[in-house]
N, C-alpha and C. Protein backbone atom coordinates (compact mmCIF):
# COMPACT_ATOMS: atom_id res chain seq x y z
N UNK A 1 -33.42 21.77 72.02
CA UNK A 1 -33.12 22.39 70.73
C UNK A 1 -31.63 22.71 70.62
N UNK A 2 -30.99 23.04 71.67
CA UNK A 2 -29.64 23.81 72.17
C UNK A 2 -28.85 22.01 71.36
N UNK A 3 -28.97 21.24 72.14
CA UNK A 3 -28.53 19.46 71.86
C UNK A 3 -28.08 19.63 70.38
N UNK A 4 -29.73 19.94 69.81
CA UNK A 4 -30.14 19.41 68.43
C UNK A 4 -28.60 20.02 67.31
N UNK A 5 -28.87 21.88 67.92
CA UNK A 5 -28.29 22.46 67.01
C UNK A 5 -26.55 22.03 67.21
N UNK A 6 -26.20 21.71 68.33
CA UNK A 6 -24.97 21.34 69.05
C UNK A 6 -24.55 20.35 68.05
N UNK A 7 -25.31 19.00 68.13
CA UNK A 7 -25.07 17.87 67.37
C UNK A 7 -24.97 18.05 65.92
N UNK A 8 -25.76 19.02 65.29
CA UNK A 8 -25.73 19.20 63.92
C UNK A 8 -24.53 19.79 63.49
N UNK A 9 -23.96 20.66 64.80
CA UNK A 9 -22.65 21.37 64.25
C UNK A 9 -21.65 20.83 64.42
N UNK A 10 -21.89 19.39 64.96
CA UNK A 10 -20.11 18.58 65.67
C UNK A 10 -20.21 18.11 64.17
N UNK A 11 -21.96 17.57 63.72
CA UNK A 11 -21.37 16.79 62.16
C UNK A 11 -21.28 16.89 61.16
N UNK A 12 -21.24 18.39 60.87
CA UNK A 12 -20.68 18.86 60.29
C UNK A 12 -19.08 19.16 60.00
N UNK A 13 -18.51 19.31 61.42
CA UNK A 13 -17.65 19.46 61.12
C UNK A 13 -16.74 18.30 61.20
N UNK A 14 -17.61 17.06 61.41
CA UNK A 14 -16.46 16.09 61.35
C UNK A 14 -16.58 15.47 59.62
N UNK A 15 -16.98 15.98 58.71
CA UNK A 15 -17.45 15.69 57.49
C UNK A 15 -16.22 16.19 56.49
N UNK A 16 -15.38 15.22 55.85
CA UNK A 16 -14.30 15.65 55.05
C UNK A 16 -14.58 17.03 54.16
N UNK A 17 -13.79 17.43 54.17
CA UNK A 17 -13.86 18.60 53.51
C UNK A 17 -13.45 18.44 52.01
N UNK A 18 -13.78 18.40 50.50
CA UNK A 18 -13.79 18.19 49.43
C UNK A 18 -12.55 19.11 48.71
N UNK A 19 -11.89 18.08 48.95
CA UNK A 19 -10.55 18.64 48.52
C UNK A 19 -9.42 17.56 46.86
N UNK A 20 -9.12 18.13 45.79
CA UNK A 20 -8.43 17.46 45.03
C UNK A 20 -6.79 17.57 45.31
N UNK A 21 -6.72 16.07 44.10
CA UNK A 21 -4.76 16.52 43.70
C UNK A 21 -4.59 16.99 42.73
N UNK A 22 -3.70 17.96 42.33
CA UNK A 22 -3.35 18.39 41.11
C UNK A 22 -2.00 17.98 40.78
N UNK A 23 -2.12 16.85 39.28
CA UNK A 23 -0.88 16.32 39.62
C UNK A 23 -0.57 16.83 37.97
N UNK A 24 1.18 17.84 38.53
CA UNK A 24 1.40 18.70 37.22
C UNK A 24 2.85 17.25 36.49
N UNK A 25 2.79 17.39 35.50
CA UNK A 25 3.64 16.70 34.69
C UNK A 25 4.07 17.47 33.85
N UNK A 26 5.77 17.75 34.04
CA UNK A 26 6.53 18.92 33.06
C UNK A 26 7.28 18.69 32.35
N UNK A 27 7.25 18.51 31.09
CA UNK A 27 8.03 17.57 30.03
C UNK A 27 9.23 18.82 29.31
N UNK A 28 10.05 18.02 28.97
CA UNK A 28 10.93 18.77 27.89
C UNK A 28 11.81 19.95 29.01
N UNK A 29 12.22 19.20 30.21
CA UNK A 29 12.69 19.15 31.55
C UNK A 29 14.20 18.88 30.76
N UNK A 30 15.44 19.92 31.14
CA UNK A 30 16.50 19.76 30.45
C UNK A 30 17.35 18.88 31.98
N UNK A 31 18.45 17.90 31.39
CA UNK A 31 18.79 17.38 32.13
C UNK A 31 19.70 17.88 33.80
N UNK A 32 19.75 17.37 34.66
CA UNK A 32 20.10 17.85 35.80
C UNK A 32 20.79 19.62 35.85
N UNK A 33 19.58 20.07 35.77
CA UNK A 33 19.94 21.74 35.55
C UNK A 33 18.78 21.85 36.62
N UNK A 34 19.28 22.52 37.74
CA UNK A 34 18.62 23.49 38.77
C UNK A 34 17.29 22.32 39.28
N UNK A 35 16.13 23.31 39.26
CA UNK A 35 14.99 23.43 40.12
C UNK A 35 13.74 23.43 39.04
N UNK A 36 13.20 22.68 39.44
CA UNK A 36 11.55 22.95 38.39
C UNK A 36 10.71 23.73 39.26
N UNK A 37 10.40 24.68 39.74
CA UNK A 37 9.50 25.20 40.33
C UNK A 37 7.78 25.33 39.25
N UNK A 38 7.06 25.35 40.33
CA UNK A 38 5.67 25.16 39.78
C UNK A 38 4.45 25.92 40.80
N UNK A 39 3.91 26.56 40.24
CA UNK A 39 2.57 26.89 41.11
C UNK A 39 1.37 26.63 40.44
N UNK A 40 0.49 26.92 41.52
CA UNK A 40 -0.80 26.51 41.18
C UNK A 40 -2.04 27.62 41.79
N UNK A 41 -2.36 28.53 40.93
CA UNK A 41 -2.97 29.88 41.01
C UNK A 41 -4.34 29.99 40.80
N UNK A 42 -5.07 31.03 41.66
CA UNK A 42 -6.64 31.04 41.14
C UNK A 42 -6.47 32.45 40.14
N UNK A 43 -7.68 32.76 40.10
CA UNK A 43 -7.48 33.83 39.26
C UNK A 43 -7.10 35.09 39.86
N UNK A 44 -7.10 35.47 40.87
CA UNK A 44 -7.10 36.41 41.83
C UNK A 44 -5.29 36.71 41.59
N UNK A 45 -4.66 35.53 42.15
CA UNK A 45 -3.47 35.37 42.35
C UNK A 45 -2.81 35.24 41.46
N UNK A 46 -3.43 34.54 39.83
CA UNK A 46 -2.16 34.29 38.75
C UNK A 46 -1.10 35.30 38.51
N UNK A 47 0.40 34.92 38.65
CA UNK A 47 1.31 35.51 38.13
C UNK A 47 1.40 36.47 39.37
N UNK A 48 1.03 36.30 40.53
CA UNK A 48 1.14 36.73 41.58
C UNK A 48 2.21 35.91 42.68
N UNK A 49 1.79 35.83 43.68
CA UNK A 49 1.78 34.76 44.76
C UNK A 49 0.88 33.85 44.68
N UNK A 50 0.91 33.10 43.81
CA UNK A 50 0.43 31.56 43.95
C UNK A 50 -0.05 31.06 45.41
N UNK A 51 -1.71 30.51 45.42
CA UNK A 51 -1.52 29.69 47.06
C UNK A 51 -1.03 28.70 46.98
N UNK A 52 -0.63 27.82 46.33
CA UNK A 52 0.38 26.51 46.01
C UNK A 52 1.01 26.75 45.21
N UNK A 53 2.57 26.23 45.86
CA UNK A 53 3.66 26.34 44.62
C UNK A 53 4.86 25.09 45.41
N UNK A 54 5.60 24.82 44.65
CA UNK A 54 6.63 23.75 44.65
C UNK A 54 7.71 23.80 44.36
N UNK A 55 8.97 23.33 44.79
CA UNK A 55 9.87 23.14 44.02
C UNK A 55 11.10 21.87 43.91
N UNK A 56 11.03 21.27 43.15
CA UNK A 56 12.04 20.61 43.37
C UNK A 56 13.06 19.75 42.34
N UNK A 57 13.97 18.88 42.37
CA UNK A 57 14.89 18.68 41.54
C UNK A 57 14.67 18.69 40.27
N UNK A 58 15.36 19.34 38.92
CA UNK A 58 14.65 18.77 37.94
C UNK A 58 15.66 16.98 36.97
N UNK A 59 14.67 16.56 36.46
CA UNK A 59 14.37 15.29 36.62
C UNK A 59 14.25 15.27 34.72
N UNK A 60 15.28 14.99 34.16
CA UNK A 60 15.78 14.67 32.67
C UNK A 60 14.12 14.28 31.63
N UNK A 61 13.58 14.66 30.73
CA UNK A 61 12.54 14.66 30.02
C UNK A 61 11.18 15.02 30.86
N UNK A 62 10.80 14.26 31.70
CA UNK A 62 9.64 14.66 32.60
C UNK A 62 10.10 14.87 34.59
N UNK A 63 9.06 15.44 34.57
CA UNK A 63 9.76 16.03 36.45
C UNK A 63 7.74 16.30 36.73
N UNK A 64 7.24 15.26 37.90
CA UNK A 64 6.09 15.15 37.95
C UNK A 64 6.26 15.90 39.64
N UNK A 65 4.96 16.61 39.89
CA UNK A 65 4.90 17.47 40.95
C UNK A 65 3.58 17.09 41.30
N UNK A 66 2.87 16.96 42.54
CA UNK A 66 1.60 16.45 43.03
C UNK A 66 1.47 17.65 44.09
N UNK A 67 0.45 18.15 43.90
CA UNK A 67 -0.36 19.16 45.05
C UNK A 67 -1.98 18.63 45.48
N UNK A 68 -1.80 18.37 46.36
CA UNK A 68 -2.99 17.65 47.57
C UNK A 68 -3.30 18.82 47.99
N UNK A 69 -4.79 18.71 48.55
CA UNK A 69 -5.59 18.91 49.34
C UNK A 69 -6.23 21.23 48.27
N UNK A 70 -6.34 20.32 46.86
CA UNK A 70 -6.56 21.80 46.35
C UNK A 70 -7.93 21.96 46.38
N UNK A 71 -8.76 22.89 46.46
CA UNK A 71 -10.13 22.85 46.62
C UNK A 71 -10.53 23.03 45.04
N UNK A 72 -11.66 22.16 45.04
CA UNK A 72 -12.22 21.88 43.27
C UNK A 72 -12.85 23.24 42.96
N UNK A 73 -12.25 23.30 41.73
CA UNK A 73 -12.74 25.07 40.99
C UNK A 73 -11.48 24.74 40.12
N UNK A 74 -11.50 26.40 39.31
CA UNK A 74 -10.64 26.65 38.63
C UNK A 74 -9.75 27.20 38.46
N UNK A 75 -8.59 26.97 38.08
CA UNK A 75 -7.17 26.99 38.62
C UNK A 75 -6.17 27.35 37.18
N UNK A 76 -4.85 27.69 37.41
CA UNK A 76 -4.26 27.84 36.23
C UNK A 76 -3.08 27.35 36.87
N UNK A 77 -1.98 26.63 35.91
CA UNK A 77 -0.62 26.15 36.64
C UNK A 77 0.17 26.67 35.71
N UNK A 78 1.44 26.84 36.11
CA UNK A 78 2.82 27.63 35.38
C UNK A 78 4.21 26.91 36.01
N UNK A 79 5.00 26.88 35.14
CA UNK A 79 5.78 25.90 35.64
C UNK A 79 6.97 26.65 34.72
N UNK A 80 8.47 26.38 35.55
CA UNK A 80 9.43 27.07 35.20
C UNK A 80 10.92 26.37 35.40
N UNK A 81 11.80 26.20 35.06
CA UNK A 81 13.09 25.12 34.83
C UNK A 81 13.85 26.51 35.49
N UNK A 82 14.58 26.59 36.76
CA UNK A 82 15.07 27.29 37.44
C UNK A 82 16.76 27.11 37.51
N UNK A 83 17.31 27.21 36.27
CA UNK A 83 18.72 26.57 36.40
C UNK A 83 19.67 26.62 37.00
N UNK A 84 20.10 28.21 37.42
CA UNK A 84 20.76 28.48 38.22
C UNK A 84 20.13 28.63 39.57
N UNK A 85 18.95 28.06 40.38
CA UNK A 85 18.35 28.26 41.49
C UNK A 85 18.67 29.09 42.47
N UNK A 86 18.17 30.72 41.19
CA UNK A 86 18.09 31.66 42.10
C UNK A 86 16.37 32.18 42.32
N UNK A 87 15.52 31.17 42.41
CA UNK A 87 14.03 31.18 42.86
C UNK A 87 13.17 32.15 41.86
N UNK A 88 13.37 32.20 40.74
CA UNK A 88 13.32 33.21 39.97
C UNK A 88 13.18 33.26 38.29
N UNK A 89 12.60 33.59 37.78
CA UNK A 89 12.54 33.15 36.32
C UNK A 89 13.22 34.66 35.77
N UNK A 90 14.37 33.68 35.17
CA UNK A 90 15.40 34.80 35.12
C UNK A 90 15.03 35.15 33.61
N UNK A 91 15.09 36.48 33.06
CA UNK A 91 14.85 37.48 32.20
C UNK A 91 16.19 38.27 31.26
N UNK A 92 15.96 38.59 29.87
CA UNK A 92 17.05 39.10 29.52
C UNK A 92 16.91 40.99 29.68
N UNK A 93 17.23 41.59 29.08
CA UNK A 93 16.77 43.16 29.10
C UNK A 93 16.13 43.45 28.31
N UNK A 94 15.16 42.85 27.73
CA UNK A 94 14.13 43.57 27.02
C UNK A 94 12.68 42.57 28.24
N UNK A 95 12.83 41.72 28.91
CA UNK A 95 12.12 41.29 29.68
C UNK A 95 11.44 39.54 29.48
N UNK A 96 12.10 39.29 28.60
CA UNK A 96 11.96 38.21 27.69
C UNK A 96 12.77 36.71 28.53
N UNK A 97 11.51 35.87 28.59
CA UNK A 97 12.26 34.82 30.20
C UNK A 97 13.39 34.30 28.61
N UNK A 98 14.80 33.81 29.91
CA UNK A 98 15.78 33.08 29.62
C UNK A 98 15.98 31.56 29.85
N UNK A 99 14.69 31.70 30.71
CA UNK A 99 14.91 30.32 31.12
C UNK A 99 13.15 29.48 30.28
N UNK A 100 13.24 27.96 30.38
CA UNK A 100 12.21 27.39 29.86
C UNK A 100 10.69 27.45 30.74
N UNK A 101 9.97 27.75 30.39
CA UNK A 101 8.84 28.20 31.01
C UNK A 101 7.28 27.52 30.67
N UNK A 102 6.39 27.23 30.95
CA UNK A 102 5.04 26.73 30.78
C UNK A 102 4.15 26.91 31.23
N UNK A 103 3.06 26.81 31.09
CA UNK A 103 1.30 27.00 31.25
C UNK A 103 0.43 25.59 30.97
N UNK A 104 -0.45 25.56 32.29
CA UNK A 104 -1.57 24.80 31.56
C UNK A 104 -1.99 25.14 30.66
N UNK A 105 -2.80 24.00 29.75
CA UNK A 105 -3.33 23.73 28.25
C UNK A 105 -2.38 24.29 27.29
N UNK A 106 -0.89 24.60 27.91
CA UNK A 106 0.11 25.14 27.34
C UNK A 106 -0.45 26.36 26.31
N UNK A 107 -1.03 27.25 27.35
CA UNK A 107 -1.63 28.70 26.94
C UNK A 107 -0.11 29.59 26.77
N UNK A 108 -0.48 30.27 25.75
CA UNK A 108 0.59 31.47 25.53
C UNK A 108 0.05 32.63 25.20
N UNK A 109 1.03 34.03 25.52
CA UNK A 109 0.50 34.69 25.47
C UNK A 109 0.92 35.42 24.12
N UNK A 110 0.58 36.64 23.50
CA UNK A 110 1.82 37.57 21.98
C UNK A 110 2.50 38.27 22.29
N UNK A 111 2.51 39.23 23.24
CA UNK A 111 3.32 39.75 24.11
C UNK A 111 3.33 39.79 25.30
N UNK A 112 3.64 38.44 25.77
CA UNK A 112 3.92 38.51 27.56
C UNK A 112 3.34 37.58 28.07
N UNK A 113 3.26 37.19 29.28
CA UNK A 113 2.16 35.62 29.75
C UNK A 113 0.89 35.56 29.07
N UNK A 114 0.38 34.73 29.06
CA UNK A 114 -1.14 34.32 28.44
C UNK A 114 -2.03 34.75 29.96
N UNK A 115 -3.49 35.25 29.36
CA UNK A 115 -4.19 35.50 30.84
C UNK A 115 -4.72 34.48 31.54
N UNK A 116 -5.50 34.38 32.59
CA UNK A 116 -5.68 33.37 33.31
C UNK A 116 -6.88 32.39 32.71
N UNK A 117 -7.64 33.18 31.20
CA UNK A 117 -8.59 32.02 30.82
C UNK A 117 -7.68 31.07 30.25
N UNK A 118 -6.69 31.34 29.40
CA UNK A 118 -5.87 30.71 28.36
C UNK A 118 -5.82 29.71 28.77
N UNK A 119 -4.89 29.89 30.37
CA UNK A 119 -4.12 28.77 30.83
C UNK A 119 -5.00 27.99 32.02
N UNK A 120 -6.40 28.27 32.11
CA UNK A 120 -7.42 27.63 33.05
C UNK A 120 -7.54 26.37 33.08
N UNK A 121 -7.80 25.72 34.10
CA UNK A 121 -8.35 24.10 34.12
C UNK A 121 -9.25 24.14 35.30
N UNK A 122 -10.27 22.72 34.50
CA UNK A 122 -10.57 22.78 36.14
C UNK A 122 -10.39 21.47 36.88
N UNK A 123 -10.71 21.74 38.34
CA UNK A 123 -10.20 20.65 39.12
C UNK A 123 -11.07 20.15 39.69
N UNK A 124 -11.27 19.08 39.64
CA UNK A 124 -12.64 18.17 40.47
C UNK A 124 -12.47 17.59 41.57
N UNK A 125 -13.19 16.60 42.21
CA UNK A 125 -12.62 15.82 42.90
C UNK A 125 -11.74 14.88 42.30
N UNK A 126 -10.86 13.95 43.31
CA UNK A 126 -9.81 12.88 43.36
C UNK A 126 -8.97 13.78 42.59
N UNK A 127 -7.64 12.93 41.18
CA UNK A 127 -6.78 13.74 40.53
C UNK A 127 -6.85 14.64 39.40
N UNK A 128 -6.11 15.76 39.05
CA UNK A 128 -6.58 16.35 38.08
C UNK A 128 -5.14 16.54 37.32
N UNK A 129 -4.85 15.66 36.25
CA UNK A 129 -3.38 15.82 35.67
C UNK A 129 -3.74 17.41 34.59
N UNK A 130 -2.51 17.59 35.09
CA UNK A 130 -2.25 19.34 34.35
C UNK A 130 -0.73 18.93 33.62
N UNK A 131 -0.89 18.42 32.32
CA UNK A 131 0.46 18.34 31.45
C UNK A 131 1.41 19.80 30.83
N UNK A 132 2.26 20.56 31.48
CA UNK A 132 2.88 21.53 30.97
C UNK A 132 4.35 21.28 30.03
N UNK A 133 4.34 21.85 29.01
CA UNK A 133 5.47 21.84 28.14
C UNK A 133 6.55 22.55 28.69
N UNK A 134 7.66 22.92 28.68
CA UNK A 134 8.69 23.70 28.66
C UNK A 134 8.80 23.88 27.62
N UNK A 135 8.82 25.88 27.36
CA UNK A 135 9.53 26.31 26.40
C UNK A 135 10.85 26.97 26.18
C-alpha cells in the first residue's frame, strides 16, 4: 500500500503544473521616453505589490510585454510610461499621475484608479492578450 501511495505521489508531481502567458500590448507608447513598466495583479494585491511586474524599454506606438508561467484565474494589468525612470508613476500635487498610464479592458476610475472588477480579465490556459491604452 506504502508503494501504491509512494507511486501516486511521484505522479503527481511529475504532472505539469497549469500555468498561462499573459501577453500585455501597450499602445500610444510615446517615443524613446524612459521605461514601460507593467504589472500583473490578483485582487488581493491590485495597486499594491503586484506578483508579476516588468519593465522595460519603451518602444514608439506599441511596447509588447509577455509574462509566463501565470496561474489561470483572474487578474487585472496596469501599465505605466516611466519617463524619467525613476520606478514610479510620477504625480502632480493634487495627486493626479503626470505620466501616461493604463488598465486592462482600459477600466477607469472618477476619482482615482478604477477597482479591480473594472480592470479584470481572465486568464486561461496557453495566451491571454491584455491590450492597454496609455493615457
Amino acid at each position: 500500500m506504502r508503494h501504491l501511495l509512494l507511486s501516486c505521489a511521484l505522479l503527481l508531481a511529475a504532472l505539469p503544473v497549469s500555468a498561462a502567458t499573459v501577453e500585455v500590448r501597450v499602445s500610444n507608447v510615446a517615443a524613446g521616453k524612459g521605461k514601460i513598466n507593467v504589472a500583473v495583479c490578483d485582487r488581493e494585491r491590485f495597486l499594491k505589490q503586484c506578483a508579476h511586474h516588468a519593465s522595460v524599454p519603451a518602444q514608439a506606438g506599441e511596447t509588447v510585454v509577455a509574462f509566463r508561467d501565470i496561474p489561470p484565474g483572474t487578474w487585472a494589468v496596469l501599465a505605466y510610461q516611466d519617463e524619467n525612470e525613476n520606478k514610479q508613476l510620477d504625480r502632480n500635487f493634487l495627486g493626479i499621475p503626470t505620466e501616461n498610464y493604463g488598465f486592462s479592458r482600459d477600466a477607469a476610475g472618477r476619482f482615482g484608479p478604477p477597482d479591480f472588477d473594472a480592470a479584470a480579465i481572465e486568464v486561461r490556459d496557453g495566451t491571454t492578450t491584455a491590450p492597454i491604452k496609455l493615457h
